[in-house]
Every structure is written in structure tokens, then in C-alpha cells.
N, C-alpha and C. Protein backbone atom coordinates (compact mmCIF):
# COMPACT_ATOMS: atom_id res chain seq x y z
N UNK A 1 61.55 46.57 51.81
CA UNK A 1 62.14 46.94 50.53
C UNK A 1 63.31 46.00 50.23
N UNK A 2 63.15 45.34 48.58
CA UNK A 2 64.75 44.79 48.68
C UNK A 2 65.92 45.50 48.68
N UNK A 3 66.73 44.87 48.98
CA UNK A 3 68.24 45.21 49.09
C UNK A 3 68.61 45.79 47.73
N UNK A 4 69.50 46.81 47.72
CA UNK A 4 69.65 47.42 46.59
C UNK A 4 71.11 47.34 46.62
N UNK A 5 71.19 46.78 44.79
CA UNK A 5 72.81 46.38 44.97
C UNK A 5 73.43 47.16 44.11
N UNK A 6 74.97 47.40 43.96
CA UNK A 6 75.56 47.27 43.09
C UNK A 6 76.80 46.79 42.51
N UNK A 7 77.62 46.89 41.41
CA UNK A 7 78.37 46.16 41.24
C UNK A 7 79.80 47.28 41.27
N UNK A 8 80.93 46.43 42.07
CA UNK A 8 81.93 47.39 42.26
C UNK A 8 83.21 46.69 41.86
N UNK A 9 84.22 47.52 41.29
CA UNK A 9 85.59 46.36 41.32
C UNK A 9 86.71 47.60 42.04
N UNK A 10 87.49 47.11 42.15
CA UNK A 10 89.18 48.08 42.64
C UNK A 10 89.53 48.63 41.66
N UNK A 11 89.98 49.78 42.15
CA UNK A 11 90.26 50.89 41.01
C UNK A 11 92.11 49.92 40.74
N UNK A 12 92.43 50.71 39.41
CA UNK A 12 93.39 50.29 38.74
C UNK A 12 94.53 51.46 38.94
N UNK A 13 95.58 51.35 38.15
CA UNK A 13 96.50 52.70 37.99
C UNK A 13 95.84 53.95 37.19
N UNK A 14 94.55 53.22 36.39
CA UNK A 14 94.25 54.15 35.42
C UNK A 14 93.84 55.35 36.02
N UNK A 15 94.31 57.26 35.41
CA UNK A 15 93.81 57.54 35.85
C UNK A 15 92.15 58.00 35.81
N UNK A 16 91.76 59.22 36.91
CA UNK A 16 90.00 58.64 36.95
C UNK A 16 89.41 59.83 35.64
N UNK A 17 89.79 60.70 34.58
CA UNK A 17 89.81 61.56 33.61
C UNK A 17 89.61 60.26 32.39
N UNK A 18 90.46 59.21 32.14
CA UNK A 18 90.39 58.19 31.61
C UNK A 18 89.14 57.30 32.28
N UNK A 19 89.23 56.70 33.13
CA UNK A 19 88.04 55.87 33.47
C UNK A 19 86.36 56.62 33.11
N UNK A 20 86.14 58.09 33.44
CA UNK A 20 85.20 58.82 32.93
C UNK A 20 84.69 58.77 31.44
N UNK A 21 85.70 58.50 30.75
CA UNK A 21 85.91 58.58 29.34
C UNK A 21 85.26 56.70 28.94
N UNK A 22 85.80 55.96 29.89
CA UNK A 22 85.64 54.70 29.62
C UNK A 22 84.30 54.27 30.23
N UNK A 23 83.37 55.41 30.69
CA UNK A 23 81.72 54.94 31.04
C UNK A 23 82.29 54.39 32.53
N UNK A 24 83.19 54.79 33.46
CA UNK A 24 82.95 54.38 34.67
C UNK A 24 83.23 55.62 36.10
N UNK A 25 82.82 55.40 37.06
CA UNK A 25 83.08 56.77 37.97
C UNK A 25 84.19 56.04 38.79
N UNK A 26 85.32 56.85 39.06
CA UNK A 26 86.22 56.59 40.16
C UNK A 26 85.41 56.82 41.57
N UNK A 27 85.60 55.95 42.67
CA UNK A 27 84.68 56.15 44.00
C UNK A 27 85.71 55.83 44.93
N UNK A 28 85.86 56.02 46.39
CA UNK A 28 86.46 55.60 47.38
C UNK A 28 85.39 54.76 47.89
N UNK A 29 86.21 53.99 49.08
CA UNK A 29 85.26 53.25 50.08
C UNK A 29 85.75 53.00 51.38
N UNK A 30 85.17 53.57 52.45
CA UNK A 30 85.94 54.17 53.86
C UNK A 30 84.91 53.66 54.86
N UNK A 31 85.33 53.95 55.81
CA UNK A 31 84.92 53.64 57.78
C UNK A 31 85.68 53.24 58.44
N UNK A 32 84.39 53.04 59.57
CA UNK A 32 85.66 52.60 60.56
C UNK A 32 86.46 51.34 60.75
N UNK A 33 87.46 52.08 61.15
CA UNK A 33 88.11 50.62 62.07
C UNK A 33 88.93 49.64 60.35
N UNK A 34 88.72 50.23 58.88
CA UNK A 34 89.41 49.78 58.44
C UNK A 34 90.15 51.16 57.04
N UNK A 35 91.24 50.57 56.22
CA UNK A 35 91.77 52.11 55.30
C UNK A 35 90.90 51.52 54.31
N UNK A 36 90.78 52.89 53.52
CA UNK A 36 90.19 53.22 52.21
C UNK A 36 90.62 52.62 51.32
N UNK A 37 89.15 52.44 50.56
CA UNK A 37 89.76 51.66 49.29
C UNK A 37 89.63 52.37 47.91
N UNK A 38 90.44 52.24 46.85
CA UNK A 38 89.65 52.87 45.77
C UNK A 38 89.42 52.16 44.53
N UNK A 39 88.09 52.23 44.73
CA UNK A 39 86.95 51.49 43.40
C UNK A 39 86.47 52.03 42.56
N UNK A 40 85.54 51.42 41.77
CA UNK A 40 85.31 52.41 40.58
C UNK A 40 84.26 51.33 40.21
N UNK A 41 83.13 51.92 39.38
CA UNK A 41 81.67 51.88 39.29
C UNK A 41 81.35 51.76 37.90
N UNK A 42 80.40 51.18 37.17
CA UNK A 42 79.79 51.72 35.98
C UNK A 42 78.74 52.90 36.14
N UNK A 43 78.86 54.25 35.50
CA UNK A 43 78.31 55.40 35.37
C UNK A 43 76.83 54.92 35.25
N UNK A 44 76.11 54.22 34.19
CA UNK A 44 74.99 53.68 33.73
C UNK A 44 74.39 53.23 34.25
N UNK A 45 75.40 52.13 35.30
CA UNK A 45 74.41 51.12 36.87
C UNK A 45 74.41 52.40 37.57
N UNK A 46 75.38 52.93 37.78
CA UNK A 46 75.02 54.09 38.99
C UNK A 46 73.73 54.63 38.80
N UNK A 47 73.52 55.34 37.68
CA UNK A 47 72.67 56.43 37.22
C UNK A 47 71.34 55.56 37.29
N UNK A 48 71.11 54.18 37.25
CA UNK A 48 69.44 53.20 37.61
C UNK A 48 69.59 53.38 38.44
N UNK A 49 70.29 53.92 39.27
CA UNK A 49 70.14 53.57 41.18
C UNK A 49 68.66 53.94 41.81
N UNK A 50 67.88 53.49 41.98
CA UNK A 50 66.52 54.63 42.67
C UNK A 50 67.08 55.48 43.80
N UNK A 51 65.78 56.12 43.23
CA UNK A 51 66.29 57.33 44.53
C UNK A 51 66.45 56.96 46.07
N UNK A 52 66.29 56.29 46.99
CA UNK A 52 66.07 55.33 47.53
C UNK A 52 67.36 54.96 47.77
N UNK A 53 68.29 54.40 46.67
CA UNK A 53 69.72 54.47 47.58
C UNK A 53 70.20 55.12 47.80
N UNK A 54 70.07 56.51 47.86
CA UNK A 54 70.67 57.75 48.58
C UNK A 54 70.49 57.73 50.06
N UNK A 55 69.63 57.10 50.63
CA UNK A 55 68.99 57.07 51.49
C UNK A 55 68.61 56.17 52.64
N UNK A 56 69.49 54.63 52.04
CA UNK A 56 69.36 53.61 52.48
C UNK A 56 70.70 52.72 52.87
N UNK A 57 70.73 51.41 52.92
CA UNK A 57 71.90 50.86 52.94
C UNK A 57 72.13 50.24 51.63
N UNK A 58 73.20 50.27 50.91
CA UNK A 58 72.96 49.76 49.82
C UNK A 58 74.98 48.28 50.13
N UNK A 59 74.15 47.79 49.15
CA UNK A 59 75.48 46.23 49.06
C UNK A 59 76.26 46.52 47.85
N UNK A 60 77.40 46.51 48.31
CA UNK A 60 78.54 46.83 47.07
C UNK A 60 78.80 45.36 46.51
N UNK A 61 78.53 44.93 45.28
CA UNK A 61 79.11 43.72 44.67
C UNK A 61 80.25 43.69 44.47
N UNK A 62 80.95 43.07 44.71
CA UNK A 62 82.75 42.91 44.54
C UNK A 62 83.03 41.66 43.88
N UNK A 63 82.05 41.16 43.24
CA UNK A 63 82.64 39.78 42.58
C UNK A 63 82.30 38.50 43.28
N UNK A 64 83.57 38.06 43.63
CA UNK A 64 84.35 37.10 44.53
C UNK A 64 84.66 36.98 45.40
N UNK A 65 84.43 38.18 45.95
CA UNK A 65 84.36 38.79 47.53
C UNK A 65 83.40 38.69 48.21
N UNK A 66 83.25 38.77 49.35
CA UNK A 66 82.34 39.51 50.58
C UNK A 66 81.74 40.77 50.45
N UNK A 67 80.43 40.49 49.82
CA UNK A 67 79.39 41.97 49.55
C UNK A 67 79.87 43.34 50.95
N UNK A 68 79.83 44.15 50.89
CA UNK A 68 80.48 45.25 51.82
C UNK A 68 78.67 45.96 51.59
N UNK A 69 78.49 46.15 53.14
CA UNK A 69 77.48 47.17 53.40
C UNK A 69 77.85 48.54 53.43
N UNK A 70 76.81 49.41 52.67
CA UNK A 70 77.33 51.13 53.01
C UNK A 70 76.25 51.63 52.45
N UNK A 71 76.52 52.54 52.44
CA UNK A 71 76.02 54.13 51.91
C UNK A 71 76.48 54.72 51.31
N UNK A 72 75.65 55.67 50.58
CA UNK A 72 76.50 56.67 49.85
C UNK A 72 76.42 57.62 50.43
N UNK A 73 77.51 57.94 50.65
CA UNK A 73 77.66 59.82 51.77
C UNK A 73 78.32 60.83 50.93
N UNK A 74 78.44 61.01 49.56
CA UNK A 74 78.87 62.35 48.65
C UNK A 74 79.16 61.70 47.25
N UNK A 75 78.30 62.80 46.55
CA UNK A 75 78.57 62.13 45.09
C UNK A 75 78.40 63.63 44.27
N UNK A 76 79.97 63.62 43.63
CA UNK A 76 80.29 64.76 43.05
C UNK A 76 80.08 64.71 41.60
N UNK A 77 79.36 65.67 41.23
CA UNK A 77 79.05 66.01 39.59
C UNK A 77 79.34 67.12 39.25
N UNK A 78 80.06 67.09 37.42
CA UNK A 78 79.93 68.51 37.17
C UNK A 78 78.82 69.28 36.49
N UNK A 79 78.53 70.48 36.95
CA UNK A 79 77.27 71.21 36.82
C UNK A 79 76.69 71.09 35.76
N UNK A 80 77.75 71.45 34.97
CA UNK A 80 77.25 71.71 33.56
C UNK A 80 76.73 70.99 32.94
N UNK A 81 76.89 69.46 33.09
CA UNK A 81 76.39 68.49 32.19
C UNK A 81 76.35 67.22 33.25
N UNK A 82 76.10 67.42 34.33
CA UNK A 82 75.69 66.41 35.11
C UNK A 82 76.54 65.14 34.98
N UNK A 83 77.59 64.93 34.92
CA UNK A 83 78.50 64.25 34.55
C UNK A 83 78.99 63.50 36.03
N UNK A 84 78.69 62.13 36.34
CA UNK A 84 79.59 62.38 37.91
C UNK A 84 80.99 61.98 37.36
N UNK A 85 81.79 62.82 38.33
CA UNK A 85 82.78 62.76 38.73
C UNK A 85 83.57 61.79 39.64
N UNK A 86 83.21 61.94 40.98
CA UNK A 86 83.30 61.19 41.99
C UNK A 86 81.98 60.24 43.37
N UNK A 87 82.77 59.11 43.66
CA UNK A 87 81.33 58.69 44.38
C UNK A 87 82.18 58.51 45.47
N UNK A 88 81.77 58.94 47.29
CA UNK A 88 82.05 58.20 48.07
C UNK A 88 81.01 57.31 49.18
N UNK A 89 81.26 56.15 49.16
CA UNK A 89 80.72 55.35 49.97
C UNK A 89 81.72 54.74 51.47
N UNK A 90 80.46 55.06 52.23
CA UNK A 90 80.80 54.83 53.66
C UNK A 90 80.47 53.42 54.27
N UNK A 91 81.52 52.59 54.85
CA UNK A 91 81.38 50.97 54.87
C UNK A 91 80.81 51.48 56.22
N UNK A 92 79.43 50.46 56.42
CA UNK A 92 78.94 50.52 57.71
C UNK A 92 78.67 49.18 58.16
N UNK A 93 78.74 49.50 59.73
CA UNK A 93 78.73 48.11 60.77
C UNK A 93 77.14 48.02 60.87
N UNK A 94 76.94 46.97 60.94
CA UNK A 94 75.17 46.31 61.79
C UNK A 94 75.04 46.89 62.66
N UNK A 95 76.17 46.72 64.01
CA UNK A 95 76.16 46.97 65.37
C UNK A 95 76.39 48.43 65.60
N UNK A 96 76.55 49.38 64.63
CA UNK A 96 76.94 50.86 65.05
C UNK A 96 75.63 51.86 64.35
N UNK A 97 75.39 52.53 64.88
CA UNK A 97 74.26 53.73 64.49
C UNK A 97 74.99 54.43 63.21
N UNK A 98 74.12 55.21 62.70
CA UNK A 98 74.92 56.25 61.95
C UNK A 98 73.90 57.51 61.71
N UNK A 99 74.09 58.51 60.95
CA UNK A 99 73.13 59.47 60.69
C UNK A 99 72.93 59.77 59.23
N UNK A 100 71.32 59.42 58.97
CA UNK A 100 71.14 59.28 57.35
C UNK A 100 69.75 60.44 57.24
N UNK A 101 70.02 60.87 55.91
CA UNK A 101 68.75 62.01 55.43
C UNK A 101 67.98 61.07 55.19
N UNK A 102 66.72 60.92 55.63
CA UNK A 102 65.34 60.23 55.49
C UNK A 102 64.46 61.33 54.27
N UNK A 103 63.64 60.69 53.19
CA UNK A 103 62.60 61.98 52.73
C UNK A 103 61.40 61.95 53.46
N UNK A 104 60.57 62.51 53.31
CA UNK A 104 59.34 62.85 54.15
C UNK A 104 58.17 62.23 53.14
N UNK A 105 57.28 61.62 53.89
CA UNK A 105 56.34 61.58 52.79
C UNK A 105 54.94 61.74 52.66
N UNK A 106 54.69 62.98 52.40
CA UNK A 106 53.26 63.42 53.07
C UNK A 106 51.91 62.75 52.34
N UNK A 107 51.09 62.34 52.83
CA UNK A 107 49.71 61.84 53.10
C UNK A 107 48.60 62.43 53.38
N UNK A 108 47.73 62.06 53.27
CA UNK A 108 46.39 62.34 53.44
C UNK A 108 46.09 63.78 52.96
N UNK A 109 44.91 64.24 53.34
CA UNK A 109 44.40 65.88 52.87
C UNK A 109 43.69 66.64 54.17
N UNK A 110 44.12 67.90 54.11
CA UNK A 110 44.14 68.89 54.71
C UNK A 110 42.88 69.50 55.05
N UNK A 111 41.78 69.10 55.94
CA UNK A 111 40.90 69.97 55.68
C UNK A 111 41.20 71.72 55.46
N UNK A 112 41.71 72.16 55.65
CA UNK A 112 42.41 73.21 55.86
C UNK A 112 42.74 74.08 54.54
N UNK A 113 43.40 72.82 53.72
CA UNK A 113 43.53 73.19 52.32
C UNK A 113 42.43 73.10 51.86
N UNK A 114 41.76 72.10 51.95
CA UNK A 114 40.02 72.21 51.32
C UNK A 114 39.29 73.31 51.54
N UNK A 115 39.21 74.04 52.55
CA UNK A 115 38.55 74.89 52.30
C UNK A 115 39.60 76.24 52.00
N UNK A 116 40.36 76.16 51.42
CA UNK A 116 41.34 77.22 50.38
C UNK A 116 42.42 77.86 51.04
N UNK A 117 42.90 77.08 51.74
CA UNK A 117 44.08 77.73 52.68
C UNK A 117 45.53 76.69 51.68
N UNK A 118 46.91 77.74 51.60
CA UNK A 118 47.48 77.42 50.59
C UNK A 118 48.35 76.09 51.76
N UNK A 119 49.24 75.62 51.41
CA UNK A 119 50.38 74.77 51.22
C UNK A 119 51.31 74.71 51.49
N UNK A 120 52.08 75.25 52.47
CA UNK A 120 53.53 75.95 52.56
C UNK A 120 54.61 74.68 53.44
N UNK A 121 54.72 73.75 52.51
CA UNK A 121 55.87 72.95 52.56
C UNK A 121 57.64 73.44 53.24
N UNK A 122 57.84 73.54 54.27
CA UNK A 122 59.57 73.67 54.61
C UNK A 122 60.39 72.66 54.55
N UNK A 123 60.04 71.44 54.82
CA UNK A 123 61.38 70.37 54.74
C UNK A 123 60.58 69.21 53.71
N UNK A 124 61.53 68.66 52.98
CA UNK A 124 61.38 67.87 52.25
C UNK A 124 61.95 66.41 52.66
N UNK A 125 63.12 66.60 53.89
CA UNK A 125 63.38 65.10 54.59
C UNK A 125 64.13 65.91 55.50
N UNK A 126 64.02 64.80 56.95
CA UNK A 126 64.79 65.13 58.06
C UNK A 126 66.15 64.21 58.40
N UNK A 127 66.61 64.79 59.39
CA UNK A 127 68.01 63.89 59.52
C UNK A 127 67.90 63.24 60.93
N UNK A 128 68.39 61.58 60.81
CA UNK A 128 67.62 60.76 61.65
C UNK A 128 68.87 59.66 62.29
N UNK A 129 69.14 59.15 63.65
CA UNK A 129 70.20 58.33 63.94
C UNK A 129 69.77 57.10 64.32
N UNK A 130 70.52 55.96 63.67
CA UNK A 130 69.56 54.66 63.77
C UNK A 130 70.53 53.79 63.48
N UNK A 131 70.26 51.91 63.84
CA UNK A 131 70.89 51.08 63.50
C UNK A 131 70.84 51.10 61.45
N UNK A 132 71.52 50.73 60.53
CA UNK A 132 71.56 50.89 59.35
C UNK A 132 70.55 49.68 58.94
N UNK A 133 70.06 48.75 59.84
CA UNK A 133 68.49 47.94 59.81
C UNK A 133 67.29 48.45 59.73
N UNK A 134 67.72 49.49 60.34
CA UNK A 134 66.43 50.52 61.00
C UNK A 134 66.10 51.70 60.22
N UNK A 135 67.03 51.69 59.03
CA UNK A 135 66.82 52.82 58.30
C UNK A 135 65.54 53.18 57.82
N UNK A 136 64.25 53.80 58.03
CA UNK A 136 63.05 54.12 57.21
C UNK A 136 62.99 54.75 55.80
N UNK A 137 62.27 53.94 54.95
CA UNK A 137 62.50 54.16 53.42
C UNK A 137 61.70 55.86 53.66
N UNK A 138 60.99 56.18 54.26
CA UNK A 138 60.47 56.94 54.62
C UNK A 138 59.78 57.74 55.77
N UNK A 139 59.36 59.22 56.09
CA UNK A 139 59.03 59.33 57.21
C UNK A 139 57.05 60.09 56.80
N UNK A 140 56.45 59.43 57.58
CA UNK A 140 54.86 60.26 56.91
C UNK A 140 54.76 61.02 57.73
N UNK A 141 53.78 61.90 56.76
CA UNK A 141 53.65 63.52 57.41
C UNK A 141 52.08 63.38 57.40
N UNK A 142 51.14 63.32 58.03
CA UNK A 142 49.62 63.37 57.88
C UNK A 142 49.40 64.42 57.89
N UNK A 143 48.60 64.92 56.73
CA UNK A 143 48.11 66.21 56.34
C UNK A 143 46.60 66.30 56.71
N UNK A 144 46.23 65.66 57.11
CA UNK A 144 44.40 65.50 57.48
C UNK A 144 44.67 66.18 59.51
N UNK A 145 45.90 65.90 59.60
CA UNK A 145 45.86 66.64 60.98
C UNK A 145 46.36 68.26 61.25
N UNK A 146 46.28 69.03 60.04
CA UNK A 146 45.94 69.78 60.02
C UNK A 146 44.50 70.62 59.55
N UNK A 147 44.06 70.95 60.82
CA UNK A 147 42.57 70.83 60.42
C UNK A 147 41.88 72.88 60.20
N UNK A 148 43.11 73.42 60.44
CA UNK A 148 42.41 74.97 60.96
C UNK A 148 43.83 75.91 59.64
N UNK A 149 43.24 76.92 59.41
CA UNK A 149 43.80 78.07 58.55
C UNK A 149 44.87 78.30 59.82
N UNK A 150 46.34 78.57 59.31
CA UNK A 150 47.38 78.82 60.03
C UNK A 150 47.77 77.15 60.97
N UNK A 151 47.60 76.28 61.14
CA UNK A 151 47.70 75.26 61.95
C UNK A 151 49.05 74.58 60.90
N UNK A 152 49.74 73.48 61.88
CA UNK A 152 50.95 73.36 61.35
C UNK A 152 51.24 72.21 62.00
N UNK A 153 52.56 71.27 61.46
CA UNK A 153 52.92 70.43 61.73
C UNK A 153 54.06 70.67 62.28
N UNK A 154 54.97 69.82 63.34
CA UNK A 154 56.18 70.43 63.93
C UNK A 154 56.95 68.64 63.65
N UNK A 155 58.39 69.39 64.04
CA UNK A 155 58.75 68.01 63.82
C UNK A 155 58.45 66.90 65.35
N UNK A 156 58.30 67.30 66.17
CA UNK A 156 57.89 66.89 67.43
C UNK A 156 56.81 65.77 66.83
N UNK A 157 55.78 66.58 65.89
CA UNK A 157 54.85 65.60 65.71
C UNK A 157 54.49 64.50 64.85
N UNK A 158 55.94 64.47 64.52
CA UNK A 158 55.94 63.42 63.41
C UNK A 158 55.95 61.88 64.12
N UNK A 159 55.60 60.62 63.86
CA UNK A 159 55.15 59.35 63.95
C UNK A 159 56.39 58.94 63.74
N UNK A 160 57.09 58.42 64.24
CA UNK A 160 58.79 57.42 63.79
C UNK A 160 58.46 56.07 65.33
N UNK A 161 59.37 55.30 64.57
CA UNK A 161 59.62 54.31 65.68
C UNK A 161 60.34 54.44 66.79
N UNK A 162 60.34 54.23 67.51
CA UNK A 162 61.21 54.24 69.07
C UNK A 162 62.71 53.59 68.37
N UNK A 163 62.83 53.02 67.61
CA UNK A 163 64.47 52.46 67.42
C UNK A 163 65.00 53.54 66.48
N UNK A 164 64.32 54.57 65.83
CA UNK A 164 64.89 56.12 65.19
C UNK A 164 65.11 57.12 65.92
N UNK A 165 66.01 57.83 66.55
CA UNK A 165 66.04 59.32 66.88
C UNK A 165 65.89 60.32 65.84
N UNK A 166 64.95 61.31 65.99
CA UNK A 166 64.92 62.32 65.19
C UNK A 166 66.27 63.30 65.75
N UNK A 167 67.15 64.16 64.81
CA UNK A 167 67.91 64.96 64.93
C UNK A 167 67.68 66.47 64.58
N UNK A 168 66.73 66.57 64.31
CA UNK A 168 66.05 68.01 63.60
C UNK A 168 65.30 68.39 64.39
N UNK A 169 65.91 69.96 65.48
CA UNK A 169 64.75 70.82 66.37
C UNK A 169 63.51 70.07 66.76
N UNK A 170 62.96 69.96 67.40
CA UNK A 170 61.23 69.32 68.23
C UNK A 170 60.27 70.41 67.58
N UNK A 171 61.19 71.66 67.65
CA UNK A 171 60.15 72.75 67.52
C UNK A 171 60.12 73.35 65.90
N UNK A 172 61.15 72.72 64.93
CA UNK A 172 60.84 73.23 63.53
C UNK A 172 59.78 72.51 63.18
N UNK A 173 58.85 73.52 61.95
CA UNK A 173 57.80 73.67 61.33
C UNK A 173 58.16 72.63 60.12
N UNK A 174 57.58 71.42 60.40
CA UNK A 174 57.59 70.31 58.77
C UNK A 174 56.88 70.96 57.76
N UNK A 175 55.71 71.45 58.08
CA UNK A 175 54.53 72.00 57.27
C UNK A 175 53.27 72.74 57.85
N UNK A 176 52.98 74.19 56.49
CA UNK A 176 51.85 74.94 57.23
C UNK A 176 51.07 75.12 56.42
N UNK A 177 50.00 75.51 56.73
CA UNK A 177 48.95 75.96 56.08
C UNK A 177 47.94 77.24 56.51
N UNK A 178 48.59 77.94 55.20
CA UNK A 178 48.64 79.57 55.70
C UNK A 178 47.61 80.28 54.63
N UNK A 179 46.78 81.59 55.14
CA UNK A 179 45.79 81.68 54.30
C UNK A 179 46.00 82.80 53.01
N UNK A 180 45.32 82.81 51.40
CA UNK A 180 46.00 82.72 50.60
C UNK A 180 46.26 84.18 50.57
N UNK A 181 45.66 85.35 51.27
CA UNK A 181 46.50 87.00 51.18
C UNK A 181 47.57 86.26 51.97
N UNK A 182 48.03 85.72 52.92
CA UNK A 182 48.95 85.75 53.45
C UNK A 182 50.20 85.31 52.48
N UNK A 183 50.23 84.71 51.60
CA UNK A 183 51.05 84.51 50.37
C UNK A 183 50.83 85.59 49.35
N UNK A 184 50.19 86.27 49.13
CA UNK A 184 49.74 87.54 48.38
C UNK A 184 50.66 88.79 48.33
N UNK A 185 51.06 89.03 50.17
CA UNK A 185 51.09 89.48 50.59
C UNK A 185 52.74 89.53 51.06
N UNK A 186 53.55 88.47 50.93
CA UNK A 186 54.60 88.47 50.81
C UNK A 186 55.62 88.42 49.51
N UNK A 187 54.41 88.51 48.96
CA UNK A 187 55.15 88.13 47.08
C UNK A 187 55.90 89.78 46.89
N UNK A 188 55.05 91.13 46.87
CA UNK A 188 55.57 92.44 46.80
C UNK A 188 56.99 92.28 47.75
N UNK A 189 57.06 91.82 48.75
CA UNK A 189 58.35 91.74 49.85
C UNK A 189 59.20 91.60 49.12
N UNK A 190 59.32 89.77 48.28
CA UNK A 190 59.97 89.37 48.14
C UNK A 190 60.82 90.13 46.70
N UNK A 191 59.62 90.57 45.86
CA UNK A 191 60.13 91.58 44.42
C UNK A 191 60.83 92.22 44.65
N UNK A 192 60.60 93.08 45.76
CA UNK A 192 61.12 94.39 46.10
C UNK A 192 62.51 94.40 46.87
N UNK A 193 62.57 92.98 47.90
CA UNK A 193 64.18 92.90 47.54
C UNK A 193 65.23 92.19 46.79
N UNK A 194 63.91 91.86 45.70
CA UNK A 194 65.17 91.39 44.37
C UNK A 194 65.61 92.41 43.61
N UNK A 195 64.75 93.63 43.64
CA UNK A 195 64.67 94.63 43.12
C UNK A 195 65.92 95.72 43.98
N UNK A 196 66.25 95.60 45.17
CA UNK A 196 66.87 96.62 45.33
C UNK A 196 68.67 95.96 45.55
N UNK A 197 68.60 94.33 45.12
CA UNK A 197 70.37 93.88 45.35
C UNK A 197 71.09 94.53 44.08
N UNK A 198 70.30 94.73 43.29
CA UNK A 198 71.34 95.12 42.09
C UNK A 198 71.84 96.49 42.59
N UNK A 199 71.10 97.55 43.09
CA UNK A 199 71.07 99.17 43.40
C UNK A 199 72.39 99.15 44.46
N UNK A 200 72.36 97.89 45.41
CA UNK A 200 73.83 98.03 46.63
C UNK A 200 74.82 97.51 45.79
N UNK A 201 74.99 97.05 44.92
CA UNK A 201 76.23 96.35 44.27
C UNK A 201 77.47 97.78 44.07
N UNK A 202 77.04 98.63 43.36
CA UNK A 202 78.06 99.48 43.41
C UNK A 202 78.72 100.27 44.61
N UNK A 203 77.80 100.55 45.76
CA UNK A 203 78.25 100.91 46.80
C UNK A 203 79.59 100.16 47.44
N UNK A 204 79.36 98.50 46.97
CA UNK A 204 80.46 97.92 47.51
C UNK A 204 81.46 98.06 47.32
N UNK A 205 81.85 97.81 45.83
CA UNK A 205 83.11 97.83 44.95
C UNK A 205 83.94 99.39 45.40
């Protein structure tokens, strides 16, 4: 995958209520072994970012400078209107590991589901420790190796390289395939205790 860039300069005196206003996000930029800096972003480049740099190493453009490797490790928005707020990016070394959310990316087909057994997806990406070289744009989930009604994938059995540690249980469930009363069959469960949180509310107060 190419390198995914963007363009960064040093934050100013302005404050970051004003810079928001002016189409840009106030961001820090931290790690180890040196102090924080504070930069600031165009909202618009941010927002092309693929999804993909959440997830990867991405190159901060600084101009005239020395491109800075990192990540993005928290990016604050407000709810209401999706507005970001704040970005922080984490400066990372070649030579040091770190721990990044990978997404999952499932493949193939299920005999299992073919013959009408439902779908029951639990993780959507795992959390993984690796050189920031080594980062995988992705992790595959083969769905053709589930071959039987109730049969399941664990994270144990997921395919990664020897230079990734997985950090997520051996023994959690990536994905199952469960038969369709058995989803039928938990739907009344689930009504019935949406149905009874409103009835304890006054007991509390």
C-alpha cells in the first residue's frame, strides 16, 4: 500500500475555537524520547484520509522539514455535527513495536451459511503488536472454514505473520454460524428486557 500522507504546520497563538472556524483542526504530536508539539491540520485533507489511516502509519508533511512518522491514536469530534475538534498523533520509531487496531477482513463463503445457517459476526478488528513496517492493512478471516451449523472461528485461528503478535484472547469467538431458531429465539429475550428497564427506573430514584 502507498504511504499515506499528510500535510501539517505548527500551531500558532491562535486560539483552536478560531482555527475551527478557519477550516483547520488543532492536533498535538507526541512520543517517545521527545516533547509535544502543537500542530494543526486542514479539516478537508483530514476528512479524504481513507479509512486505512486509522490504522496504519501515516507521514506528517511539515514543509521544509523532516516528514515525522506516526499514527493517529485519538481523534475527538463533536456528536452533534461531526465536527472534529481535536487530532492526536503519536510520533513512532522504526526500531520500536507499538499496538495498533487492525480491521478484519472476511473472505470466502460458508458452507454452513449455504445451507441456511445465519451469520453472527463478534469482532470487526483485533488488536495486534508489531514493528510500524509490519503493520497489516488487514487481517483475513476465511469463511469457507466454517463448514458445520454452530462451527466457529476463534481468534487462535486466524492466519497472521510470525513478525505480528495477536493481543486478543486465543480463545475469543471472531465469528459463528448459528442456526436460524437459534436467532429466533433470542429476539423475545432481548424485547423483553428492553421492555422491563423502563419498569426499574422508578424503584431507583
Amino acid at each position: 500500500m502507498d504511504k499515506i500522507k499528510i500535510s501539517v504546520k505548527p500551531r500558532g497563538t491562535t486560539k483552536p475555537g478560531q482555527l475551527r472556524r478557519d477550516g483547520l483542526v488543532p492536533a498535538t504530536l507526541y512520543g517517545p524520547g521527545q516533547d509535544s508539539e502543537s500542530v494543526q491540520v486542514d479539516a478537508k485533507e483530514f476528512g479524504r484520509l481513507p479509512a486505512a489511516a486509522y490504522s496504519h502509519m501515516i507521514e506528517l508533511d511539515f514543509g521544509g522539514k523532516t516528514p515525522v512518522n506516526a499514527v493517529i491514536r485519538h481523534v475527538q469530534r463533536k456528536s452533534t455535527a461531526n465536527q472534529l475538534l481535536h487530532i492526536e498523533f503519536y510520533r513512532v520509531r522504526l526500531d520500536r513495536k507499538l499496538t495498533m487496531t487492525v480491521p478484519l477482513k472476511f473472505i470466502g463463503t460458508s458452507p454452513a451459511v449455504t445451507e441456511g445457517g445465519v451469520l453472527s459476526e463478534n469482532f470487526q478488528d483485533v488488536e495486534v503488536e508489531c514493528f510500524p513496517g509490519d503493520i497489516p492493512e488487514f487481517i483475513e478471516v476465511d469463511m469457507s472454514l466454517i463448514t458445520e451449523i454452530d462451527g466457529s472461528i476463534h481468534m487462535e485461528d486466524l492466519k497472521i505473520s510470525d513478525k505480528i503478535k495477536l493481543l486478543n484472547p486465543p480463545d475469543e469467538v471472531v465469528v459463528k454460524v448459528v442456526a436460524p431458531r437459534a436467532v429466533a429465539e433470542e429476539t423475545p429475550a432481548a424485547a423483553a428486557t428492553t421492555e422491563a428497564a423502563p419498569a426499574a427506573e422508578p424503584a431507583a430514584s
